[in-house]
N, C-alpha and C. Protein backbone atom coordinates (compact mmCIF):
# COMPACT_ATOMS: atom_id res chain seq x y z
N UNK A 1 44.19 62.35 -3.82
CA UNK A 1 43.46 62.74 -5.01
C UNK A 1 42.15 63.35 -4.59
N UNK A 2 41.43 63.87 -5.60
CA UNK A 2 40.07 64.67 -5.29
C UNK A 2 40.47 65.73 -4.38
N UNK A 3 39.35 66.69 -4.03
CA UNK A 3 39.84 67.80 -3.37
C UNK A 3 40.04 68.79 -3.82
N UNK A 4 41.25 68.97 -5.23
CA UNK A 4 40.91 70.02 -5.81
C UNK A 4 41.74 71.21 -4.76
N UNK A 5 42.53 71.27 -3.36
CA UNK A 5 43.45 71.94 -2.70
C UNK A 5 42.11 72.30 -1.19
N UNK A 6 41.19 71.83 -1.13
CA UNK A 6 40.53 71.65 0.12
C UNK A 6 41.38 69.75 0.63
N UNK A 7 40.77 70.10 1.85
CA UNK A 7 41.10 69.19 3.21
C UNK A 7 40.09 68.04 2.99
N UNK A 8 40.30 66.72 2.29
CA UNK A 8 38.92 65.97 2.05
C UNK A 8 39.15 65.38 3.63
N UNK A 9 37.87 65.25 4.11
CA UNK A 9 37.67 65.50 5.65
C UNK A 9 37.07 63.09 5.55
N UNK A 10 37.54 62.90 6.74
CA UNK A 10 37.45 61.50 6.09
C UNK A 10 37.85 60.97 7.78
N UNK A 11 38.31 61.77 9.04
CA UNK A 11 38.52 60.86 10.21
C UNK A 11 37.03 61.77 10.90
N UNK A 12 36.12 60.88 11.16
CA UNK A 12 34.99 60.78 11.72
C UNK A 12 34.67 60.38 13.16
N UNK A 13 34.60 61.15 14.25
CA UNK A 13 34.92 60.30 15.62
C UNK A 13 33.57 60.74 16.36
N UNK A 14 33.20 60.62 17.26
CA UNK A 14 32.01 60.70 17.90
C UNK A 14 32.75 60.88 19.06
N UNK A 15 33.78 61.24 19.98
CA UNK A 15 34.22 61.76 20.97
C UNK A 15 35.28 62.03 20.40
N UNK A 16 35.54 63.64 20.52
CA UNK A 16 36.91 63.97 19.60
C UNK A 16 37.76 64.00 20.99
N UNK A 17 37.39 64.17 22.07
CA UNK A 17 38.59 64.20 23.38
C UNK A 17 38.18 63.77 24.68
N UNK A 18 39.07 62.65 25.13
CA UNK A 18 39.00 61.97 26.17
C UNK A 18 40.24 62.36 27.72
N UNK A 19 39.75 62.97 28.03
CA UNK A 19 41.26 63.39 29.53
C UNK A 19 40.41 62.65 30.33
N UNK A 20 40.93 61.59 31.22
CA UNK A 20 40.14 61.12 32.52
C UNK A 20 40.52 61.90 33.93
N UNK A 21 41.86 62.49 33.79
CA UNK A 21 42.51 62.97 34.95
C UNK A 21 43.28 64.21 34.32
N UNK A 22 43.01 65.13 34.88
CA UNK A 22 44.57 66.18 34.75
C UNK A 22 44.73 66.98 36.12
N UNK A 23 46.11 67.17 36.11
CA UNK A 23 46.62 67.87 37.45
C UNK A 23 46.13 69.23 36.98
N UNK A 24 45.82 69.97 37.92
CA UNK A 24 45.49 71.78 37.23
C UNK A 24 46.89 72.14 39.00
N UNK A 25 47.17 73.29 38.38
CA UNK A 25 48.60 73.79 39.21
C UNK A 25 47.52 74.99 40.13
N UNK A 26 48.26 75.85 40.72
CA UNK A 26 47.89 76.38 42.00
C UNK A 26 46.39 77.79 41.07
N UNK A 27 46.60 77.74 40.29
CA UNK A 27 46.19 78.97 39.21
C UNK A 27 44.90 78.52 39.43
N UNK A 28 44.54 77.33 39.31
CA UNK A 28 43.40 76.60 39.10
C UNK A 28 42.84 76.75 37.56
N UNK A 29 44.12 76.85 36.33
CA UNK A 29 43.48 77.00 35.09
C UNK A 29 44.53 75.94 34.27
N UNK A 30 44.14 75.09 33.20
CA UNK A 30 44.56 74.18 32.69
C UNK A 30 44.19 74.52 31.37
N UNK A 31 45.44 74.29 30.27
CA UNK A 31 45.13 73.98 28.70
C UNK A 31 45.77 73.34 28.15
N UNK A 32 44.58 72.67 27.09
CA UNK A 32 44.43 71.13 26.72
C UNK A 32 44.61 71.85 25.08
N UNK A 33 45.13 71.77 24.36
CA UNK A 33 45.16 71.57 23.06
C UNK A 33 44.95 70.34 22.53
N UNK A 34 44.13 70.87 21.36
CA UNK A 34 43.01 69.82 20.84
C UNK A 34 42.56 70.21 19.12
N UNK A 35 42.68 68.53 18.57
CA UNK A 35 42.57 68.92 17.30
C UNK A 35 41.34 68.67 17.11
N UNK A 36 40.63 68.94 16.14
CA UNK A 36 38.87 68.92 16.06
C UNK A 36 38.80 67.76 14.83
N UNK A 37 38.25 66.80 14.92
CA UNK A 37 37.96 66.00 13.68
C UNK A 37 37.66 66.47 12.92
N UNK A 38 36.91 65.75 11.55
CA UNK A 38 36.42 66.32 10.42
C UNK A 38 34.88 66.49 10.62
N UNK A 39 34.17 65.84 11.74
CA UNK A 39 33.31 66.12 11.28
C UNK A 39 32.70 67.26 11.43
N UNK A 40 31.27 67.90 10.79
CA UNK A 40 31.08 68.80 10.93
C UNK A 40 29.85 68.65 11.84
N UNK A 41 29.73 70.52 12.75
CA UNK A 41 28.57 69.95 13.70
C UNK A 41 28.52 70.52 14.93
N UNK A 42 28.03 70.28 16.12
CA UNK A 42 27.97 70.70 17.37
C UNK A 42 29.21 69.57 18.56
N UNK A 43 30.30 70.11 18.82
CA UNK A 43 30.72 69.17 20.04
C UNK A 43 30.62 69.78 21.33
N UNK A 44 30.12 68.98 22.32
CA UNK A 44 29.94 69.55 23.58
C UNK A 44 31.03 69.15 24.71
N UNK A 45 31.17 70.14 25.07
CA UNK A 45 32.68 70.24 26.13
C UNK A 45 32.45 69.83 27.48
N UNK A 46 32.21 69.27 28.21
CA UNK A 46 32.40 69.04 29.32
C UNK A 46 33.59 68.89 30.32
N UNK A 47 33.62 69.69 31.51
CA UNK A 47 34.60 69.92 32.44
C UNK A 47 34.37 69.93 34.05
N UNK A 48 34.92 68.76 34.77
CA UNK A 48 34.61 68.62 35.90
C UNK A 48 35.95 68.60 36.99
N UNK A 49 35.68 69.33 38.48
CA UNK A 49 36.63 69.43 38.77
C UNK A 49 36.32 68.83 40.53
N UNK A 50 37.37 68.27 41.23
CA UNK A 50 37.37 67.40 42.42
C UNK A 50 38.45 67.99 43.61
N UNK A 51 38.03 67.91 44.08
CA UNK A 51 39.31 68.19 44.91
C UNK A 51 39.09 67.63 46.98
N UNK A 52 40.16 67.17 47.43
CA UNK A 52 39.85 66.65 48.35
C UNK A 52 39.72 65.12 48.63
N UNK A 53 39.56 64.65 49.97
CA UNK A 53 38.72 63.44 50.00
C UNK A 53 37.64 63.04 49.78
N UNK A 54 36.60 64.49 50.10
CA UNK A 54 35.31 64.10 49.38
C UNK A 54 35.03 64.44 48.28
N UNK A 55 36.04 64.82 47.55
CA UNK A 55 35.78 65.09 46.21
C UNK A 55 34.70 66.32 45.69
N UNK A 56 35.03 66.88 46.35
CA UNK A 56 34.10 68.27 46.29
C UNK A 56 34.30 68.79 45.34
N UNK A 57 33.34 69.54 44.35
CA UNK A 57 33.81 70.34 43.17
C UNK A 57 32.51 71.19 42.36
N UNK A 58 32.74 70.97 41.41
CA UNK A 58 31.73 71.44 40.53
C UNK A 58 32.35 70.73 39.12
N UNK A 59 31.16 71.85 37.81
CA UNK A 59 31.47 71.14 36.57
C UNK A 59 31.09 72.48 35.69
N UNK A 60 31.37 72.41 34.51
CA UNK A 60 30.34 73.28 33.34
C UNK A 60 30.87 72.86 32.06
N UNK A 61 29.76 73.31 31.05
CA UNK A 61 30.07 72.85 30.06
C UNK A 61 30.36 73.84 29.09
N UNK A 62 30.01 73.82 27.96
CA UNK A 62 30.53 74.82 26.30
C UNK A 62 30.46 73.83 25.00
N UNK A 63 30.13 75.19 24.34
CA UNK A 63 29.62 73.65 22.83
C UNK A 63 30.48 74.43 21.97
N UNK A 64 31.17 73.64 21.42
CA UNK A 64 31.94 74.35 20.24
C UNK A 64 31.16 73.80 18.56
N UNK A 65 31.26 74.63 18.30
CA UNK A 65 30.61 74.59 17.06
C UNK A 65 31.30 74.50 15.69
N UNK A 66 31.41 73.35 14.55
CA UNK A 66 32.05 73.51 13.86
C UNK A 66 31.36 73.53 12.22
N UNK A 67 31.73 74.24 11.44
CA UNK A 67 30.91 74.48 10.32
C UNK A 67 31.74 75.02 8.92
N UNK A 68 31.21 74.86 7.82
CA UNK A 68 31.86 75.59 6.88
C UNK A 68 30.85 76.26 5.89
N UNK A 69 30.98 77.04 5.28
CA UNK A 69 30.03 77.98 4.57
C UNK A 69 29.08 77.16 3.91
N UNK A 70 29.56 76.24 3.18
CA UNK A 70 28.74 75.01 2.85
C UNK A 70 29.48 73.62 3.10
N UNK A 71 28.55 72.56 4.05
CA UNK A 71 29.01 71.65 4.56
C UNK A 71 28.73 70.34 3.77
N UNK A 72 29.69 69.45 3.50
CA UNK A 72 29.52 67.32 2.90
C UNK A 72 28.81 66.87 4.15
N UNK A 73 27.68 66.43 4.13
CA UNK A 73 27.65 65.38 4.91
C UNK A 73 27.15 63.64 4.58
N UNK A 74 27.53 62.78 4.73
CA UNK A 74 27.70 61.56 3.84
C UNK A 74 26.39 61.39 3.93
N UNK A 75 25.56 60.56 2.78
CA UNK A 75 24.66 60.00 2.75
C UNK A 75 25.17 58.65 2.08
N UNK A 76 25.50 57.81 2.59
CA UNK A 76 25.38 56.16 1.84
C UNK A 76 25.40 55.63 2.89
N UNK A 77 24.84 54.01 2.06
CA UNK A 77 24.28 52.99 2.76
C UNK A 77 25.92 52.07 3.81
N UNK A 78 25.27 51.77 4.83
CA UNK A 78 26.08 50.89 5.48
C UNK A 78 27.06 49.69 4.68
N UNK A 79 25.92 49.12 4.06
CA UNK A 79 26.72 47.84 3.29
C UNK A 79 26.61 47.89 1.78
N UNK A 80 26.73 47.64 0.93
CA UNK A 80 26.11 46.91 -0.49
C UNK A 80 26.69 45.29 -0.54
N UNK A 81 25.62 44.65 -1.56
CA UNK A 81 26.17 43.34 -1.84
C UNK A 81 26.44 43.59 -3.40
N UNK A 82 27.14 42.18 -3.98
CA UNK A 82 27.61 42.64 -5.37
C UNK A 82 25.90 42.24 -5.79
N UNK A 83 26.07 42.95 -7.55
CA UNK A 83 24.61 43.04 -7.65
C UNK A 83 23.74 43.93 -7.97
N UNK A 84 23.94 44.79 -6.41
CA UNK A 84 22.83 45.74 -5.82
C UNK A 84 23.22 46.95 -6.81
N UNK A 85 22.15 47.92 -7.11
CA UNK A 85 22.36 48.70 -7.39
C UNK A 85 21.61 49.73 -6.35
N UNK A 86 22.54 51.05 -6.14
CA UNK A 86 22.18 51.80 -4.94
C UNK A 86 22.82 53.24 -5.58
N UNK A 87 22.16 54.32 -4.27
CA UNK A 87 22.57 55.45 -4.83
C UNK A 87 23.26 55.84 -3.33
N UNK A 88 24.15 56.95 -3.44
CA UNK A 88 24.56 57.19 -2.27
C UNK A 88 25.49 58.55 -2.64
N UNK A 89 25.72 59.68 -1.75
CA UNK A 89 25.86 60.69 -2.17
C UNK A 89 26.15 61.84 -0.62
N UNK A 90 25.84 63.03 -0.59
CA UNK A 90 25.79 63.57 0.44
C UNK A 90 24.67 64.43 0.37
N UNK A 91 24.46 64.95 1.64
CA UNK A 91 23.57 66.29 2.06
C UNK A 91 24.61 67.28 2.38
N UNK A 92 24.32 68.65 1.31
CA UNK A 92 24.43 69.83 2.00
C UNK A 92 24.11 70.81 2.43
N UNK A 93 24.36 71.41 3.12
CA UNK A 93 23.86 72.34 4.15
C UNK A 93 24.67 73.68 4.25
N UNK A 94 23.85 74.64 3.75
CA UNK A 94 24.31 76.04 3.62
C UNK A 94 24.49 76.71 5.34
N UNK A 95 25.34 76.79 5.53
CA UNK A 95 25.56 78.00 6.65
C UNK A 95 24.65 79.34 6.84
N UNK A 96 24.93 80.14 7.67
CA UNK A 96 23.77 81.47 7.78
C UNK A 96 24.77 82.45 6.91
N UNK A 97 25.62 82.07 6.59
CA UNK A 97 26.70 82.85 5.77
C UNK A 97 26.61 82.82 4.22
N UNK A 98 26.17 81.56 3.64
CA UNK A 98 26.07 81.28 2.75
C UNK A 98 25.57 82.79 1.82
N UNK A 99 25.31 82.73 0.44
CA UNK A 99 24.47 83.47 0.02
C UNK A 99 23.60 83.28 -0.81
N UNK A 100 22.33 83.69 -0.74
CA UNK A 100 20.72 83.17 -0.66
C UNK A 100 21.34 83.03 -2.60
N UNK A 101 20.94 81.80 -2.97
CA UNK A 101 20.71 81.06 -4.26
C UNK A 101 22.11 80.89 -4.86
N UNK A 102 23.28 80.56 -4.25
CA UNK A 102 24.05 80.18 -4.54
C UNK A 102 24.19 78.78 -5.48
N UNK A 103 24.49 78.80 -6.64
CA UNK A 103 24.80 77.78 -7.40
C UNK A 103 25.73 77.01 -7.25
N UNK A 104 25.70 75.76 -6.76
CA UNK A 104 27.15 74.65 -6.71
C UNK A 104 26.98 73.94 -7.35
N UNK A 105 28.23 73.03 -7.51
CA UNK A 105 28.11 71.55 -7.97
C UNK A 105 28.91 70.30 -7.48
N UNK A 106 28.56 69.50 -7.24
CA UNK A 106 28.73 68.19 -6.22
C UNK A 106 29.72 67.23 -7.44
N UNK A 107 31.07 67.41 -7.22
CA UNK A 107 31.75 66.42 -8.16
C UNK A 107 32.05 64.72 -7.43
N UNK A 108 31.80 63.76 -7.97
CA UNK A 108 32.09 62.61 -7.69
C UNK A 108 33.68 61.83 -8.55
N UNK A 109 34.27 61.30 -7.60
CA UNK A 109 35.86 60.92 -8.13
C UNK A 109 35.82 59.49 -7.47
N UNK A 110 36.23 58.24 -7.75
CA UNK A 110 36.38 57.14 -7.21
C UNK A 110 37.79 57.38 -6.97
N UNK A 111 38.48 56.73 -5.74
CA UNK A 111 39.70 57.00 -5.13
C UNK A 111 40.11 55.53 -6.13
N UNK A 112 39.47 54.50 -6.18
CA UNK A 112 40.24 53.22 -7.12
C UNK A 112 39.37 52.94 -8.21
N UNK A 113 39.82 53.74 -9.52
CA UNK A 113 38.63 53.85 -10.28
C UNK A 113 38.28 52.42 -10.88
N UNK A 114 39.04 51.17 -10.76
CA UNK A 114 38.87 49.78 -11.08
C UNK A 114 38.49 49.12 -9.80
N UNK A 115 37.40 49.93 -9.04
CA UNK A 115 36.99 49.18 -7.88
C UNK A 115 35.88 48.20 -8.04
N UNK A 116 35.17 48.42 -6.62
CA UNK A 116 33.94 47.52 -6.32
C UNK A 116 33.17 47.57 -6.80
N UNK A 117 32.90 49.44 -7.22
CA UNK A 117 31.55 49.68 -8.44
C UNK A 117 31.75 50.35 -8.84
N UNK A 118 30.57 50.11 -9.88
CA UNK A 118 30.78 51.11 -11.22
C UNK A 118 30.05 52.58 -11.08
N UNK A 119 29.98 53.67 -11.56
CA UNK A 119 29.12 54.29 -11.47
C UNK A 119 27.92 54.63 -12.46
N UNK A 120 26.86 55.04 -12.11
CA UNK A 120 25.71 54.81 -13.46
C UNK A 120 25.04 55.85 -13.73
N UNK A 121 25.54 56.50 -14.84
CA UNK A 121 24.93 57.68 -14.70
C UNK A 121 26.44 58.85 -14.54
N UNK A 122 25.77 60.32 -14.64
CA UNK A 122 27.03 61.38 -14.74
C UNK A 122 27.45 61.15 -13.59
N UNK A 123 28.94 62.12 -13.26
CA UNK A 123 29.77 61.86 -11.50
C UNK A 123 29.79 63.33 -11.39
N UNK A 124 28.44 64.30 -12.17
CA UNK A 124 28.69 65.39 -11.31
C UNK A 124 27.05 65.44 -11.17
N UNK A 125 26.57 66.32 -9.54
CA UNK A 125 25.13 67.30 -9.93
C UNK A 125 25.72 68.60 -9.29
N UNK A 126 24.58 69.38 -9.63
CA UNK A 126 24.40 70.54 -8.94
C UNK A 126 23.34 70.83 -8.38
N UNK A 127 22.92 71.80 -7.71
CA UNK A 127 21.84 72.66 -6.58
C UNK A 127 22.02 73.78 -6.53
N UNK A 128 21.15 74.81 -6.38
CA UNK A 128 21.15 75.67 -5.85
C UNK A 128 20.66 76.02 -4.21
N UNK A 129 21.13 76.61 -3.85
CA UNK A 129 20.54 77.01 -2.13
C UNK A 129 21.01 77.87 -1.92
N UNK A 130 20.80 78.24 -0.11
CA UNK A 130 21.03 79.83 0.20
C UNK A 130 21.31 79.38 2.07
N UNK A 131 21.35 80.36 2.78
CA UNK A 131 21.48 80.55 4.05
C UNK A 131 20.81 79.38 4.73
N UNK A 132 20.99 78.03 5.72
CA UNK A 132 20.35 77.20 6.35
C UNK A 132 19.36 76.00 5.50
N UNK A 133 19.80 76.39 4.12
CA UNK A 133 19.10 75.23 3.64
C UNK A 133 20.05 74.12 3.21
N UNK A 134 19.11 72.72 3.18
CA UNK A 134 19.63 71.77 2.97
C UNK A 134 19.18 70.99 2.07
N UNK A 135 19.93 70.22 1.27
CA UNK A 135 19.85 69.48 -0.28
C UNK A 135 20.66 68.12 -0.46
N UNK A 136 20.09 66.43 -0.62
CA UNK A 136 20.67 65.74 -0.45
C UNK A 136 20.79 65.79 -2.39
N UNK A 137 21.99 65.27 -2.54
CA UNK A 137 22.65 65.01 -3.86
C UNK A 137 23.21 63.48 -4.20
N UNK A 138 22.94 62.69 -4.90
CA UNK A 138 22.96 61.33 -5.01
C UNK A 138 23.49 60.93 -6.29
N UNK A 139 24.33 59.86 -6.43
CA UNK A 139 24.74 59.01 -7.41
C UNK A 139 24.43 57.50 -7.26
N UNK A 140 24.20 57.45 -8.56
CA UNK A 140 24.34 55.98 -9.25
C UNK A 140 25.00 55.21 -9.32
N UNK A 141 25.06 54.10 -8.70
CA UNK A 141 26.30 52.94 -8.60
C UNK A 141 25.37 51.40 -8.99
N UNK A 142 26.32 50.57 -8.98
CA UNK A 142 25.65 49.15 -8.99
C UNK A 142 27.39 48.56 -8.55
N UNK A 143 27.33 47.60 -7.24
CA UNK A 143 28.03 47.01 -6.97
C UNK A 143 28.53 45.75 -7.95
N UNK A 144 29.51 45.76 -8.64
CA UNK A 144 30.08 45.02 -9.54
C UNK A 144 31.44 43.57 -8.80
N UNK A 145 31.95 43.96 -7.64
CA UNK A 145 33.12 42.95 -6.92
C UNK A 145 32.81 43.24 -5.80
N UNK A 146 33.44 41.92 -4.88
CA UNK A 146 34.01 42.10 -3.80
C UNK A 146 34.50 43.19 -3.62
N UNK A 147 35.09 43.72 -2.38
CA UNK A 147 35.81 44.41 -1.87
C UNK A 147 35.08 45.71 -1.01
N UNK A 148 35.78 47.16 -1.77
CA UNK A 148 35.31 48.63 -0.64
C UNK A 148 35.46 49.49 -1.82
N UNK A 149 34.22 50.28 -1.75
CA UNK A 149 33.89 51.16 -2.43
C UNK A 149 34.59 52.75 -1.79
N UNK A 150 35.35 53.22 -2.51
CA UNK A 150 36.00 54.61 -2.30
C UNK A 150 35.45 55.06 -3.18
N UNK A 151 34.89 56.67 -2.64
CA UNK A 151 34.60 57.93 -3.17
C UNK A 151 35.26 59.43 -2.38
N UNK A 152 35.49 60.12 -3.59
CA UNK A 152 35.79 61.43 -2.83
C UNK A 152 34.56 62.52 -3.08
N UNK A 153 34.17 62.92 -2.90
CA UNK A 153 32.86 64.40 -3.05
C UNK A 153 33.62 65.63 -2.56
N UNK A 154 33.67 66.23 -3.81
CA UNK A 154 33.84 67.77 -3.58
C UNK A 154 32.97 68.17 -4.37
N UNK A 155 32.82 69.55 -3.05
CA UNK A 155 31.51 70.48 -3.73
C UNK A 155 31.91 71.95 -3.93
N UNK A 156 32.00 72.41 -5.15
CA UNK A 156 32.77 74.24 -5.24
C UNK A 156 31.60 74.75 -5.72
N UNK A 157 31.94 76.40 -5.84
CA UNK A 157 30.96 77.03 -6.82
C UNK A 157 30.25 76.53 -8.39
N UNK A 158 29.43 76.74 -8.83
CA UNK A 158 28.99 76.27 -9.88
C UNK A 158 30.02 77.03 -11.31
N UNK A 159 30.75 78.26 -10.94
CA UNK A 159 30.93 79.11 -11.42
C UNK A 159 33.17 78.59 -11.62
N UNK A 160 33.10 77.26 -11.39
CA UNK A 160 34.38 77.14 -11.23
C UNK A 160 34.98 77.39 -10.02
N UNK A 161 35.00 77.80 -9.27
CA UNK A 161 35.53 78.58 -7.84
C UNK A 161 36.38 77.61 -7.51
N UNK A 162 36.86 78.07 -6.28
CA UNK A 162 37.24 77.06 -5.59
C UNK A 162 36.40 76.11 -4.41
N UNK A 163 37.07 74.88 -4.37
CA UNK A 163 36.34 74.06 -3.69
C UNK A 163 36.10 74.24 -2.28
N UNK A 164 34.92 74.36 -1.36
CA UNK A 164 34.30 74.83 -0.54
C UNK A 164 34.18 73.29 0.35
N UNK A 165 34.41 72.49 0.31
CA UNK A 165 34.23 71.09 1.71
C UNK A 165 33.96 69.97 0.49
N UNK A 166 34.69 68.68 1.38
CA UNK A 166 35.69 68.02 0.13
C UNK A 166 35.01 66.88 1.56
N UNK A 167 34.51 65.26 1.20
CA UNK A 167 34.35 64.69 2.22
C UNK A 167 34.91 63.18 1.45
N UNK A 168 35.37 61.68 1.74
CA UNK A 168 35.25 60.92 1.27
C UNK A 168 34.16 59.75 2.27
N UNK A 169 33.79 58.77 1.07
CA UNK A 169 32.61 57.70 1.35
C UNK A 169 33.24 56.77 1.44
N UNK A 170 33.33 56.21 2.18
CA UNK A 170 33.76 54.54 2.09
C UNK A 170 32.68 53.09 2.65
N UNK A 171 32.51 52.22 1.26
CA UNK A 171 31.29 51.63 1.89
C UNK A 171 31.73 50.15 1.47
N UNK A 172 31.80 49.10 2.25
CA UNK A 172 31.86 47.71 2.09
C UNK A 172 30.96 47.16 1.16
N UNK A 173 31.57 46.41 0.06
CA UNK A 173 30.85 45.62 -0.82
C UNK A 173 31.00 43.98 -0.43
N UNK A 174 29.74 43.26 0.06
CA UNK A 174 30.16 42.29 0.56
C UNK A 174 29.49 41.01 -0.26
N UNK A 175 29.81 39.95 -0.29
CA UNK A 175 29.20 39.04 -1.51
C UNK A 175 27.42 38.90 -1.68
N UNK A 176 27.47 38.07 -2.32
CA UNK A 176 25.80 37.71 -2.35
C UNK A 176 24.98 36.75 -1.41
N UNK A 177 23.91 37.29 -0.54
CA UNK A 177 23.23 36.69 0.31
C UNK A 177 22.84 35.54 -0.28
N UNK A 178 23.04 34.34 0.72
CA UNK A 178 22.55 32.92 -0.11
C UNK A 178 21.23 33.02 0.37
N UNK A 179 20.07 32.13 -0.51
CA UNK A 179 18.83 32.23 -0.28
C UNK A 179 18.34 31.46 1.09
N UNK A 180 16.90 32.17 1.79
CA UNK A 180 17.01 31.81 3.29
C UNK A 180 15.36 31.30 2.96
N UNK A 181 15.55 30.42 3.78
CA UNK A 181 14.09 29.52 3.88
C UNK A 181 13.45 29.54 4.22
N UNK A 182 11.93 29.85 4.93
CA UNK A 182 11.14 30.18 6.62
C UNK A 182 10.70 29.11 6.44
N UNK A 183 10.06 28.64 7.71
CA UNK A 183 9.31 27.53 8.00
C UNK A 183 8.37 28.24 9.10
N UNK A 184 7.11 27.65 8.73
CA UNK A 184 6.46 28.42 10.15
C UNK A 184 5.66 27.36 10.35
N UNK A 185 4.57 27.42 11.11
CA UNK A 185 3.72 26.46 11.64
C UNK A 185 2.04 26.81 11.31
N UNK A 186 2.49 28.08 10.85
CA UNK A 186 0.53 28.25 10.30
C UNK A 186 1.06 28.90 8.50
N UNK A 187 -0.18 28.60 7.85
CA UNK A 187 -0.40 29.12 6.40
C UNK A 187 -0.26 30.72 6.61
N UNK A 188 0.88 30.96 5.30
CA UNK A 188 1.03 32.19 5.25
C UNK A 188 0.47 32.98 3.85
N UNK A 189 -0.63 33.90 3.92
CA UNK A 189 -0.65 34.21 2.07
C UNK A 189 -0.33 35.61 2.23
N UNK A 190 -0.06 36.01 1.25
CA UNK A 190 0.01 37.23 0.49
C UNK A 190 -1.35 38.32 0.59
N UNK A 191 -1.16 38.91 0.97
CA UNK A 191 -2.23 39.94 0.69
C UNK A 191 -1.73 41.31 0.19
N UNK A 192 -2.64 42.28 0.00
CA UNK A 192 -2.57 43.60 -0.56
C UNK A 192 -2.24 44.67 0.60
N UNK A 193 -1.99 44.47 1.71
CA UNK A 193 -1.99 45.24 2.72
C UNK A 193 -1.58 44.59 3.60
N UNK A 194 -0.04 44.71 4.09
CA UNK A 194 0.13 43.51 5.22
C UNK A 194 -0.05 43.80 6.81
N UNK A 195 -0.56 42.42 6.85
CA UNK A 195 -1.03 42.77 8.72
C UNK A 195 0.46 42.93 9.62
């Protein structure tokens, strides 16, 4: 659901590729096909090569770059407890492609609409921007149950278009902190400015 016929982008990895070893044949050239996660961003390539007993070689690198005309990038909180009320949403970020004052709008969809929370307030905004700028966009929630908060965010033209980068949120709703006690050994007060 959500999406709207974009790719809602949702596997997030911080090393998209791991080879510890590969044979390279007499050519001395090797290819690795490789799928790129969702996220969006700079990945840097690194390539090192050995050969011998002493392991003689060299290395170099390459940054591949991944982007879309206008990019989701998540903004919500790590946890909520039930209770809390919080906002959480994404930042986006216009490409150098973009075009200067482009009108969008940021739709919000709960993947289990009888979930963890409710939402407070409309489930759409909009922005305008242009080439390299960036705009965080936020919703209203208040954690209502146990459980995991699903969201999908797609963001299209303001103008109806089609949808331009589609991301989902997923955030743990975890019970209510029981109350915690201090004890210290010297008088503590309140002041207007804390030391």
């Amino acid at each position: 659901s959500g999406g709207g016929g974009v790719k809602v982008r949702k596997d997030f990895v911080t090393t998209a590729l791991w080879l510890p070893h590969l044979a390279v044949g007499p050519t001395g050239v090797v290819r690795v096909p490789w799928t790129l996660p969702d996220n969006a961003g700079a990945f840097e390539l690194r390539a090192y090569a050995a050969s011998g007993a002493a392991r003689l070689g060299g290395g170099a690198t390459a940054e591949v770059l991944v982007r879309k005309r206008l990019t989701l990038a998540a903004s919500a909180p790590r946890i909520v407890r039930v209770g809390d009320r919080f906002s959480c949403g994404a930042t986006l970020t216009g490409s150098p492609e973009l075009a200067a004052g482009s009108a969008v709008q940021l739709d919000l969809e709960l993947a289990q609409p009888a979930a963890a929370v409710a939402v407070r307030g409309a489930a759409r905004r909009g922005a305008t921007l242009g080439p390299g700028e960036v705009v965080e966009l936020t919703f209203d929630f208040e954690a209502v149950a146990l459980g995991e908060a699903v969201a999908v965010l797609t963001v299209a033209a303001a103008d109806g278009g089609a949808p331009l980068d589609a991301l989902q949120l997923t955030v743990p709703v975890l019970g209510v902190m029981p109350s915690v006690t201090l004890a210290t050994s010297r008088a503590v007060a309140a002041a207007a400015e804390p030391a």
